[in-house]
N, C-alpha and C. Protein backbone atom coordinates (compact mmCIF):
# COMPACT_ATOMS: atom_id res chain seq x y z
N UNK A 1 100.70 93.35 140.84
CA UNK A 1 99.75 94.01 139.96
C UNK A 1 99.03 92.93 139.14
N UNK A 2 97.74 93.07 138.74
CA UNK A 2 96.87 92.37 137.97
C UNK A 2 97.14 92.48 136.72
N UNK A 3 96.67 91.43 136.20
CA UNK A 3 97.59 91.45 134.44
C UNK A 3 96.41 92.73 133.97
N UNK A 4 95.42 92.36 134.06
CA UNK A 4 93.86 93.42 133.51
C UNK A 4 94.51 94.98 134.04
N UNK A 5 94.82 95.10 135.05
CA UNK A 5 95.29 96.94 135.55
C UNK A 5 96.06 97.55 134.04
N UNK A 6 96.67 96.36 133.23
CA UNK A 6 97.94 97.32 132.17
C UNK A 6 96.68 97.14 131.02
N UNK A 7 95.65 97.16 130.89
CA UNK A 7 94.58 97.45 129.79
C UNK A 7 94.90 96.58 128.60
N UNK A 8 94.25 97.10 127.85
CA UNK A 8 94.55 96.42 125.96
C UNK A 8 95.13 97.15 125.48
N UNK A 9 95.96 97.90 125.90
CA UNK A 9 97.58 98.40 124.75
C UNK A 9 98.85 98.43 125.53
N UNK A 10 99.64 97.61 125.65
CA UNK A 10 100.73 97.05 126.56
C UNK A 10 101.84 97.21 125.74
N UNK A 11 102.68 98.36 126.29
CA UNK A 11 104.20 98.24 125.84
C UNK A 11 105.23 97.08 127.01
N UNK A 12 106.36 96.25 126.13
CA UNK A 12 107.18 96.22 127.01
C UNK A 12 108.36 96.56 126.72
N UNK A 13 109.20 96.88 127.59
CA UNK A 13 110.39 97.16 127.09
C UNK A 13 111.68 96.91 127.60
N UNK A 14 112.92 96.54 127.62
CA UNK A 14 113.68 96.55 127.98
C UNK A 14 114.97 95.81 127.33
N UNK A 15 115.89 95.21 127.67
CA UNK A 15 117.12 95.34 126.88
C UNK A 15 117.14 94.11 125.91
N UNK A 16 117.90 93.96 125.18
CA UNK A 16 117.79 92.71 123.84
C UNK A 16 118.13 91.00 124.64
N UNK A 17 117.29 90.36 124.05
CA UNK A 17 117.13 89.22 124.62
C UNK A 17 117.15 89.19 126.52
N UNK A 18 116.01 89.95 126.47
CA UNK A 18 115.47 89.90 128.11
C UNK A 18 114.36 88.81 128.08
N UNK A 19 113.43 88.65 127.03
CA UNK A 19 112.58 87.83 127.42
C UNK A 19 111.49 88.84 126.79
N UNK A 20 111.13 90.13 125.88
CA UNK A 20 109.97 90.93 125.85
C UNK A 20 109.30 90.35 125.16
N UNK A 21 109.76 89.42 124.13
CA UNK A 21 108.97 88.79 122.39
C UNK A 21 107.71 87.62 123.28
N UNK A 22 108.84 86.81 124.10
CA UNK A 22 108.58 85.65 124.60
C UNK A 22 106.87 85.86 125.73
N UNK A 23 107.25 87.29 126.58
CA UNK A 23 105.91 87.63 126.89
C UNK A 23 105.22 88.18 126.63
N UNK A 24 105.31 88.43 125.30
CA UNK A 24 104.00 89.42 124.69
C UNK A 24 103.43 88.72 124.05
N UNK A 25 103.83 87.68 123.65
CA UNK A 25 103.47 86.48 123.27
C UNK A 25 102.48 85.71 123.75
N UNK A 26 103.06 85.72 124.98
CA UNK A 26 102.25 84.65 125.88
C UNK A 26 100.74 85.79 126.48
N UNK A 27 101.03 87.38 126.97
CA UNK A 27 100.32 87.89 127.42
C UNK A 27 99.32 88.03 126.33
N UNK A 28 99.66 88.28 124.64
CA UNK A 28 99.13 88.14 123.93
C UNK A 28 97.66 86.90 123.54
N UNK A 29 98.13 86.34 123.95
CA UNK A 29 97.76 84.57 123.68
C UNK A 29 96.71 84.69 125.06
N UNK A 30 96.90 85.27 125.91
CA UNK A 30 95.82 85.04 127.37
C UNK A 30 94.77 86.19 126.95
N UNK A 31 95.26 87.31 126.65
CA UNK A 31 94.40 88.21 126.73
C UNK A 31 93.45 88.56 125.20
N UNK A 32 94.05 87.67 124.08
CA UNK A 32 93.56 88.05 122.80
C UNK A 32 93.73 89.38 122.68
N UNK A 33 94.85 89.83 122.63
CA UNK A 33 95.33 90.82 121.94
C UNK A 33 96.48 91.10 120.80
N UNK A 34 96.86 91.34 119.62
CA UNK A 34 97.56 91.60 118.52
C UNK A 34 98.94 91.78 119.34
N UNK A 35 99.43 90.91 118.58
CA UNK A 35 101.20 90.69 119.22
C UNK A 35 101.77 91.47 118.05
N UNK A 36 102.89 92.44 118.23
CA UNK A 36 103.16 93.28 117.46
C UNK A 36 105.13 93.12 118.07
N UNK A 37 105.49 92.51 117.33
CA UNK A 37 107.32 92.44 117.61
C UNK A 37 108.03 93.50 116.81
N UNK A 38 108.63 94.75 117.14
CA UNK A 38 109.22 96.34 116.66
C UNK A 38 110.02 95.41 115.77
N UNK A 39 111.02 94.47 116.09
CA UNK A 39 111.96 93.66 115.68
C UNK A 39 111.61 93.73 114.05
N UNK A 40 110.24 93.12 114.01
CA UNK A 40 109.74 92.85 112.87
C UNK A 40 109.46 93.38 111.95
N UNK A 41 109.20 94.70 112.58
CA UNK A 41 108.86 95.98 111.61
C UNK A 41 109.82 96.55 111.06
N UNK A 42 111.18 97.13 112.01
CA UNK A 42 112.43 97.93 111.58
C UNK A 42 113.65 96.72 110.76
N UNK A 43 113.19 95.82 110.65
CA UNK A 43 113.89 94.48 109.73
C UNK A 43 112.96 94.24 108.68
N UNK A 44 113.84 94.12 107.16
CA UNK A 44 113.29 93.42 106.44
C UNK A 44 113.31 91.83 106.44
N UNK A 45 112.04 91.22 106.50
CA UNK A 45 111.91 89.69 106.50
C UNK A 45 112.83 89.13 105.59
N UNK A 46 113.43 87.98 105.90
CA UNK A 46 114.02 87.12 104.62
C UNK A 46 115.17 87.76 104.57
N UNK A 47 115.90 88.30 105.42
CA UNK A 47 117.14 88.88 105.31
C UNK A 47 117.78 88.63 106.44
N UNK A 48 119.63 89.00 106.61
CA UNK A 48 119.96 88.75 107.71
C UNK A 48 119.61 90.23 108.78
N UNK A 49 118.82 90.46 109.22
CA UNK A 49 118.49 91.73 109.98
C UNK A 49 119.04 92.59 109.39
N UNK A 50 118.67 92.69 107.91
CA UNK A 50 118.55 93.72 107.62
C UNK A 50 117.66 95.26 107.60
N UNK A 51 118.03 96.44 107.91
CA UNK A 51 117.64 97.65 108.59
C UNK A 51 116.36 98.19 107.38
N UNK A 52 115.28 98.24 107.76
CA UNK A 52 114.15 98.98 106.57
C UNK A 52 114.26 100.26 107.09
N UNK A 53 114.10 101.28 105.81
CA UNK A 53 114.23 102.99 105.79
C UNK A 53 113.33 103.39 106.95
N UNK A 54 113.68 104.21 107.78
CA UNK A 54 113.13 105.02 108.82
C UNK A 54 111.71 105.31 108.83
N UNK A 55 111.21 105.79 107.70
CA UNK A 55 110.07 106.15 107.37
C UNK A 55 109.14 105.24 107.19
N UNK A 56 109.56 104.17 106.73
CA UNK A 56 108.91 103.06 106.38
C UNK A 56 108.25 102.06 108.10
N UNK A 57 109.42 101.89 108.43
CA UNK A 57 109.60 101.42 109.97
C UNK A 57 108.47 102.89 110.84
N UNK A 58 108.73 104.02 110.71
CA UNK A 58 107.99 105.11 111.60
C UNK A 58 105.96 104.67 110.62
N UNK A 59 105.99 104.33 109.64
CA UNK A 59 104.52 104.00 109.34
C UNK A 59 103.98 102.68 109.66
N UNK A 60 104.76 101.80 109.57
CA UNK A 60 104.38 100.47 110.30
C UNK A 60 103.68 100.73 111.89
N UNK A 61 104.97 101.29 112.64
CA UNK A 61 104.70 101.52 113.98
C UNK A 61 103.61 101.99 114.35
N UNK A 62 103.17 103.51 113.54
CA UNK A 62 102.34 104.23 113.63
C UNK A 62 100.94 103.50 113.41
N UNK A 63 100.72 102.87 112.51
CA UNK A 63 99.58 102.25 112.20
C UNK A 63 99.28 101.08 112.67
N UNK A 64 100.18 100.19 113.42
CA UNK A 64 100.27 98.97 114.20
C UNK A 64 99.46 99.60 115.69
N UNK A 65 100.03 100.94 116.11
CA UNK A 65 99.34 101.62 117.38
C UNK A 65 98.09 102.27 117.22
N UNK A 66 97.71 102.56 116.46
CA UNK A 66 96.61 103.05 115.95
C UNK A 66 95.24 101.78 116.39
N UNK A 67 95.72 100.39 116.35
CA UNK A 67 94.63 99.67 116.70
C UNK A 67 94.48 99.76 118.08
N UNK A 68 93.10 99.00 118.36
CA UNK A 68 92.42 98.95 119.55
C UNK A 68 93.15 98.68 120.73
N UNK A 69 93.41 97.25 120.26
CA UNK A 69 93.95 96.03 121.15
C UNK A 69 95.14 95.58 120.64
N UNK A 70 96.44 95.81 121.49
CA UNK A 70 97.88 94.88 121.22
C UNK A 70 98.47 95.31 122.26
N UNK A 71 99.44 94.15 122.20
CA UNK A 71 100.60 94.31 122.94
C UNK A 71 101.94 94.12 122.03
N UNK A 72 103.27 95.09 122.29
CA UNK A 72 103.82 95.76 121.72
C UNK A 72 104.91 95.57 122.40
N UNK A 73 106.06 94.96 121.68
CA UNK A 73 107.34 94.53 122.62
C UNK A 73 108.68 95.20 121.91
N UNK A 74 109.49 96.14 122.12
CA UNK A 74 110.52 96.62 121.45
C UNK A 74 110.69 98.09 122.06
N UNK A 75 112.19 98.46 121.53
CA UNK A 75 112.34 100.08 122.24
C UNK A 75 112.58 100.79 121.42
N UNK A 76 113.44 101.31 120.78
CA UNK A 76 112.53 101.90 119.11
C UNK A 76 112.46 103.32 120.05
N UNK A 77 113.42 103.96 121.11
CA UNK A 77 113.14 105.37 121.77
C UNK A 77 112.60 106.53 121.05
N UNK A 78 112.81 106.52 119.44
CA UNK A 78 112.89 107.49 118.58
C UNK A 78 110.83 107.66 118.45
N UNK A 79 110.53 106.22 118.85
CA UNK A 79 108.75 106.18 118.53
C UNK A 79 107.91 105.97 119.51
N UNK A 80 108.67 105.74 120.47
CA UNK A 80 108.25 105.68 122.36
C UNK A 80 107.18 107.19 122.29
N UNK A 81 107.42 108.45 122.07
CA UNK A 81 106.20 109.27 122.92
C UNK A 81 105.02 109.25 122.12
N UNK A 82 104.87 108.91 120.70
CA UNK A 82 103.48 108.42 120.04
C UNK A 82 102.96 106.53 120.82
N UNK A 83 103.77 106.34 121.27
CA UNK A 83 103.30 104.82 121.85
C UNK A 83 103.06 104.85 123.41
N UNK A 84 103.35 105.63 123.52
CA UNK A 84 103.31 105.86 125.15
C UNK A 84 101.97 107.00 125.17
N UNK A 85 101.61 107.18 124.15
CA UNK A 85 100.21 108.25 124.09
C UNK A 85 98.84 107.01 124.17
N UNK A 86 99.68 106.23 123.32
CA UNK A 86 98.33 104.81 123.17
C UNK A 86 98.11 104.05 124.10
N UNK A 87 99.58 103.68 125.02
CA UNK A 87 99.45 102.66 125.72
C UNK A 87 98.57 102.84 127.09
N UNK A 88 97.73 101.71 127.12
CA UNK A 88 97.34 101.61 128.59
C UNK A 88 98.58 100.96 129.39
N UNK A 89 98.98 100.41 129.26
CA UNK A 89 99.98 99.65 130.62
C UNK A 89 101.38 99.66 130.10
N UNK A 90 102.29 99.43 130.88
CA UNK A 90 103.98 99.74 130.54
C UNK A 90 104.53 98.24 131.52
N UNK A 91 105.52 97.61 130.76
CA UNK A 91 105.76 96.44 131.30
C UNK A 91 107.63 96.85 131.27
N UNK A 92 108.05 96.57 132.29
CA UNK A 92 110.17 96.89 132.18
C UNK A 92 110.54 95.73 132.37
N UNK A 93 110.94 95.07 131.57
CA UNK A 93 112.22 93.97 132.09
C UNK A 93 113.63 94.55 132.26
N UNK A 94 113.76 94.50 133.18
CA UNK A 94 115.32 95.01 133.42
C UNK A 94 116.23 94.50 134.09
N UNK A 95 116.53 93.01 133.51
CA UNK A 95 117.18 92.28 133.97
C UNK A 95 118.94 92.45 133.37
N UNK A 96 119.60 92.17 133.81
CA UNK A 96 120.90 91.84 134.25
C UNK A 96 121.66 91.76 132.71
N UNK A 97 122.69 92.15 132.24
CA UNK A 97 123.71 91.95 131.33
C UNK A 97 124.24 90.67 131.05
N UNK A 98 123.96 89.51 132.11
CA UNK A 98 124.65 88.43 131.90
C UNK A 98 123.23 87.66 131.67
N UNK A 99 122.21 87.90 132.50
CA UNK A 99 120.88 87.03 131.95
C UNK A 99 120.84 87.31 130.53
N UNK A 100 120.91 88.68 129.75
CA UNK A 100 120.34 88.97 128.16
C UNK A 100 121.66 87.74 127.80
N UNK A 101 122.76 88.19 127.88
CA UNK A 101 123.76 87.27 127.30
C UNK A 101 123.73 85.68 126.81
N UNK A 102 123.36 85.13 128.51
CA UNK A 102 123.06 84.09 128.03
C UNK A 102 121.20 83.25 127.61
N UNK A 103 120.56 83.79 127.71
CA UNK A 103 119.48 84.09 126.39
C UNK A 103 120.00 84.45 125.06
N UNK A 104 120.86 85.23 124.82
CA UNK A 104 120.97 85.45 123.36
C UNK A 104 121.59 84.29 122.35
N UNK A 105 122.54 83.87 123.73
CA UNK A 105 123.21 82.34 123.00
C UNK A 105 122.68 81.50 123.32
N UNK A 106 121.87 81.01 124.28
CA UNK A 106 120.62 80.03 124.19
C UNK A 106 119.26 80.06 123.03
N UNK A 107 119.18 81.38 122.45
CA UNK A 107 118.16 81.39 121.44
C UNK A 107 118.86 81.41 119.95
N UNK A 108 119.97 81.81 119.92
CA UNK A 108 120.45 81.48 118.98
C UNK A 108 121.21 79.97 118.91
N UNK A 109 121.33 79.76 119.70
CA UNK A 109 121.66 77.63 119.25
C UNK A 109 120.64 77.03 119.42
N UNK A 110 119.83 77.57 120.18
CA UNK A 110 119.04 76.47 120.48
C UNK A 110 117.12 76.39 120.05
N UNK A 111 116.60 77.52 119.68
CA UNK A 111 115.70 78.31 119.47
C UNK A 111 115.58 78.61 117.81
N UNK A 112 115.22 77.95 116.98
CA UNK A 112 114.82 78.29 115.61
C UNK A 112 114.11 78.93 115.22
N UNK A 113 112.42 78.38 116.11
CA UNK A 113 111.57 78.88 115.81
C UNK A 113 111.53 79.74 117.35
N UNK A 114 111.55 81.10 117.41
CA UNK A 114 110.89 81.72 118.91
C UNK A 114 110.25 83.18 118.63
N UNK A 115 109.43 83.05 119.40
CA UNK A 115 108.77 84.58 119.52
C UNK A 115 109.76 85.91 118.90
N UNK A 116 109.00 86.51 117.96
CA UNK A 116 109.92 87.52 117.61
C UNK A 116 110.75 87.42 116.22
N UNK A 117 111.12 86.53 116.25
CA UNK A 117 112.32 86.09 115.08
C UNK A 117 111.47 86.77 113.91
N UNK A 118 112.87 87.05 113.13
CA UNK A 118 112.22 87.30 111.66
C UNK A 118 111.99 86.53 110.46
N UNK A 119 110.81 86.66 109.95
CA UNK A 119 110.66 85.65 108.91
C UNK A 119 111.53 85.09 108.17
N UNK A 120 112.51 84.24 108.33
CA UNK A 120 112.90 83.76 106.72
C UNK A 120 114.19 84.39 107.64
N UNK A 121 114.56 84.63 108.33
CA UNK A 121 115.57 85.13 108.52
C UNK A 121 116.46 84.05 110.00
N UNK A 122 117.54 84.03 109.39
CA UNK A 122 118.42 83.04 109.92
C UNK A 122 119.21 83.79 111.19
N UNK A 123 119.04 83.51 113.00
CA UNK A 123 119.77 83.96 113.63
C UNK A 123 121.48 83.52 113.78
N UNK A 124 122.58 84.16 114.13
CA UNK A 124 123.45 83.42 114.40
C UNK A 124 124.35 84.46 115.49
N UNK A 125 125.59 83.95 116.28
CA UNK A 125 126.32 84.60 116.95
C UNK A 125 126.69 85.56 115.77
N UNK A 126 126.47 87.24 116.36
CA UNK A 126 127.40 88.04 115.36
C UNK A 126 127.65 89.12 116.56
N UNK A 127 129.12 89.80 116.03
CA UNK A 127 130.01 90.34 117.40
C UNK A 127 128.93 91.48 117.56
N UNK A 128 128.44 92.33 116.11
CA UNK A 128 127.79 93.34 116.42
C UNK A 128 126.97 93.04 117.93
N UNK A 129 126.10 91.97 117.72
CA UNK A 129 125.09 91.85 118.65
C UNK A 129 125.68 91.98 120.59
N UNK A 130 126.92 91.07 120.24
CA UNK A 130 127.53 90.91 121.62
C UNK A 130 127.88 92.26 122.11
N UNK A 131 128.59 93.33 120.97
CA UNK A 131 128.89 94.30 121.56
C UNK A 131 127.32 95.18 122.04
N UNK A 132 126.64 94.73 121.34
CA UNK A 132 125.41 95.42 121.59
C UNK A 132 124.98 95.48 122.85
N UNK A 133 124.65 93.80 123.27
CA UNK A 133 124.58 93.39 124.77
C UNK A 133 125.56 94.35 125.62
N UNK A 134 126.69 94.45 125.61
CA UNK A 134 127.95 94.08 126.77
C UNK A 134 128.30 95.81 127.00
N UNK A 135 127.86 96.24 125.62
CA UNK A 135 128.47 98.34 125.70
C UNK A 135 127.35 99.23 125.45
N UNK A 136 126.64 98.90 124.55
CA UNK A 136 125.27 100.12 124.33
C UNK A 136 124.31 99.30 125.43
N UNK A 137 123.64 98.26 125.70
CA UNK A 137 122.51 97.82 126.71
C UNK A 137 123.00 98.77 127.84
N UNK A 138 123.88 98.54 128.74
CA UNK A 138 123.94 98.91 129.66
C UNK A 138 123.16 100.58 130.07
N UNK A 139 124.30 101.23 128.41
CA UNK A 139 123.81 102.44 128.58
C UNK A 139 122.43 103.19 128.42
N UNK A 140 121.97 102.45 127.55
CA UNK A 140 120.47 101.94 127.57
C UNK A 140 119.70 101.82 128.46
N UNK A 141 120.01 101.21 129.43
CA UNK A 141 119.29 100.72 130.45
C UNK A 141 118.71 101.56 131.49
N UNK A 142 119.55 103.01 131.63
CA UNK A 142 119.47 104.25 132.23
C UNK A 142 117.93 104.75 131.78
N UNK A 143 118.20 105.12 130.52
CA UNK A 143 117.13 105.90 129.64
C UNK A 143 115.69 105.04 129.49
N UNK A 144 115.94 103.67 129.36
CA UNK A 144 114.53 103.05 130.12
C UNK A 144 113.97 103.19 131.19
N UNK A 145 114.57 103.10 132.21
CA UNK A 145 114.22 103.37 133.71
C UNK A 145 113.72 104.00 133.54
N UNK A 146 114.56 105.84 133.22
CA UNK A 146 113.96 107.06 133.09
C UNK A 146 112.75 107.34 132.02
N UNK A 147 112.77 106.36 130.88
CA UNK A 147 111.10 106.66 130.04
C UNK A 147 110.14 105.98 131.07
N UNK A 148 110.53 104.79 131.94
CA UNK A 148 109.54 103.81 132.79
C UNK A 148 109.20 104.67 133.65
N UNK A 149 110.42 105.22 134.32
CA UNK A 149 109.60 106.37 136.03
C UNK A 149 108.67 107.15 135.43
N UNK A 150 108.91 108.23 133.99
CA UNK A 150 108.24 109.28 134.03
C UNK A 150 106.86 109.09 133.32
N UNK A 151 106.64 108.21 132.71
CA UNK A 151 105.61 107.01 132.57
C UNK A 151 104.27 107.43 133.37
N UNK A 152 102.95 107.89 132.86
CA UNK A 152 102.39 108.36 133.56
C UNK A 152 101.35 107.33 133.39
N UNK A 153 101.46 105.90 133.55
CA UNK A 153 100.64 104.80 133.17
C UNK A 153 100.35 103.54 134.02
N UNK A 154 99.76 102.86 134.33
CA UNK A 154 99.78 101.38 135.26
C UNK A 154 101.24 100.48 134.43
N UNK A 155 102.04 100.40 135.64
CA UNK A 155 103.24 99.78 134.73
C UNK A 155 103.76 98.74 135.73
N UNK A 156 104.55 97.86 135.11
CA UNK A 156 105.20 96.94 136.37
C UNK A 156 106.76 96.99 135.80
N UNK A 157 108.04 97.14 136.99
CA UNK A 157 108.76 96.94 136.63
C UNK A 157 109.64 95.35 137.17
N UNK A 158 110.11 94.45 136.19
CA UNK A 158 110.57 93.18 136.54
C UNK A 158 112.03 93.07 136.49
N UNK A 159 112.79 92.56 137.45
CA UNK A 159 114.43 93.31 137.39
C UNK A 159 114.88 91.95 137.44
N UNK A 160 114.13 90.61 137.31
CA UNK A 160 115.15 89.56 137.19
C UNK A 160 113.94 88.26 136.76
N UNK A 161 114.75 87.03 136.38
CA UNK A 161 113.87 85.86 135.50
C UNK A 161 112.89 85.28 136.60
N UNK A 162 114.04 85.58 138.15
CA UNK A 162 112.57 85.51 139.01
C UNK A 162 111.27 85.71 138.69
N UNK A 163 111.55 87.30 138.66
CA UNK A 163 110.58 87.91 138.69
C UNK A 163 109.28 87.77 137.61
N UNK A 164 109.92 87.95 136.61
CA UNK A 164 109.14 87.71 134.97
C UNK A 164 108.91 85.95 135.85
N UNK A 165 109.29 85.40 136.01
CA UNK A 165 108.70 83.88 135.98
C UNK A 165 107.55 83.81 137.28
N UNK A 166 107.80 84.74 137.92
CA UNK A 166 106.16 84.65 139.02
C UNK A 166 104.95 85.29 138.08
N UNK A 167 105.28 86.34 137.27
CA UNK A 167 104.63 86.98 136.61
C UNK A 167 103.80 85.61 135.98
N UNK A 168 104.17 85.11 134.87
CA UNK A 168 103.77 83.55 134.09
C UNK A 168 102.89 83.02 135.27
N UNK A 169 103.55 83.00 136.41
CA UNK A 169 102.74 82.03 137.47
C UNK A 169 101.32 83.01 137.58
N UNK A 170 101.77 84.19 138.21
CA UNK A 170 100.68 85.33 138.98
C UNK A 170 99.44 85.38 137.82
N UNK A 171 99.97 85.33 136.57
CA UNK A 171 99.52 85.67 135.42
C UNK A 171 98.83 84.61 134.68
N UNK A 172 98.81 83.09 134.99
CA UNK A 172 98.22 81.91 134.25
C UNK A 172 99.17 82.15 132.87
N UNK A 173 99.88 82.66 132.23
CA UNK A 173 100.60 83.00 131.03
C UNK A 173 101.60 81.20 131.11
N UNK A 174 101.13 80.99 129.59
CA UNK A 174 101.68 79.93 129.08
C UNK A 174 103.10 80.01 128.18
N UNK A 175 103.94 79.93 128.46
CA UNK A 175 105.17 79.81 127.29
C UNK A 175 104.79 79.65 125.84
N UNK A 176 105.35 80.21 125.02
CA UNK A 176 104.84 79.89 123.53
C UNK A 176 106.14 78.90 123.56
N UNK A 177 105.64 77.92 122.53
CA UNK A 177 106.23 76.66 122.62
C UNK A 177 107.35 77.08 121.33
């Protein structure tokens, strides 16, 4: 698929430390469109990921989609059918339990500054997260598929770093440094 077929409002989605920040980033950066990380919104900056009130996080979202042009990386299921009303194109990473894994501990040792991160806010190994990866992703991973199939939009689905890395190629998409 052509990067242009998924339009100027691009969701992607799929499981934590797949790689979504890193290409919306980059798709961002090719196409001049508003990079919008969920991460960023449902966290208060300058904290350790700490959780902002529902409402607060549901008006960010809302008004972040409301523009023209962005691309939009996070799953946030609770705000998926107002974003899936906006989006022109749907992007799935749905790679593997052991790829997110080791991304998560490669961006947290090694990755200070990367796509996504929250302002002011310090990553580190915490179990929450691992259990996050290793027991809820999985189950997760079902209910993406199933928002991706029923998806009535130009979408691509990418099931491994292969894949996302021909994309970069297919795509001229540059790594954010």
């Amino acid at each position: 698929m052509d990067l242009s077929e998924l339009g100027d409002r691009i969701c992607i989605l799929g499981p934590s430390n797949s790689g979504k920040s890193t290409l919306a980033q980059a798709i961002g950066q090719k196409c001049n469109l508003e990079v919008i990380h969920l991460d960023q919104f449902y966290h208060w900056p300058h904290t350790n990921w700490q959780v902002r009130p529902r409402d607060e996080f549901i008006a960010l979202h809302d008004t972040a989609i409301a523009g023209d042009r962005w691309i939009m990386d996070g799953n946030y299921t609770g705000c998926m059918p107002q974003r899936f009303q906006r989006a022109t194109g749907l992007i799935l990473l749905d790679v593997s339990t052991s790829t997110s894994l080791v991304r998560y501990f490669y961006r947290t040792l090694f990755q200070s500054n990367r796509p996504g991160n929250l302002a002011g806010g310090q990553d580190s190994i915490k179990w929450a997260m691992l259990h996050h990866i290793l027991v809820v992703t999985p189950k997760n991973r079902k209910r993406y598929t199933q928002l991706f199939n029923q998806a009535e939009l130009p979408k691509i689905r990418l099931t491994s770093r292969r894949e996302i890395n021909q994309c970069y190629l297919d795509w001229s998409l540059q790594r954010p440094l």
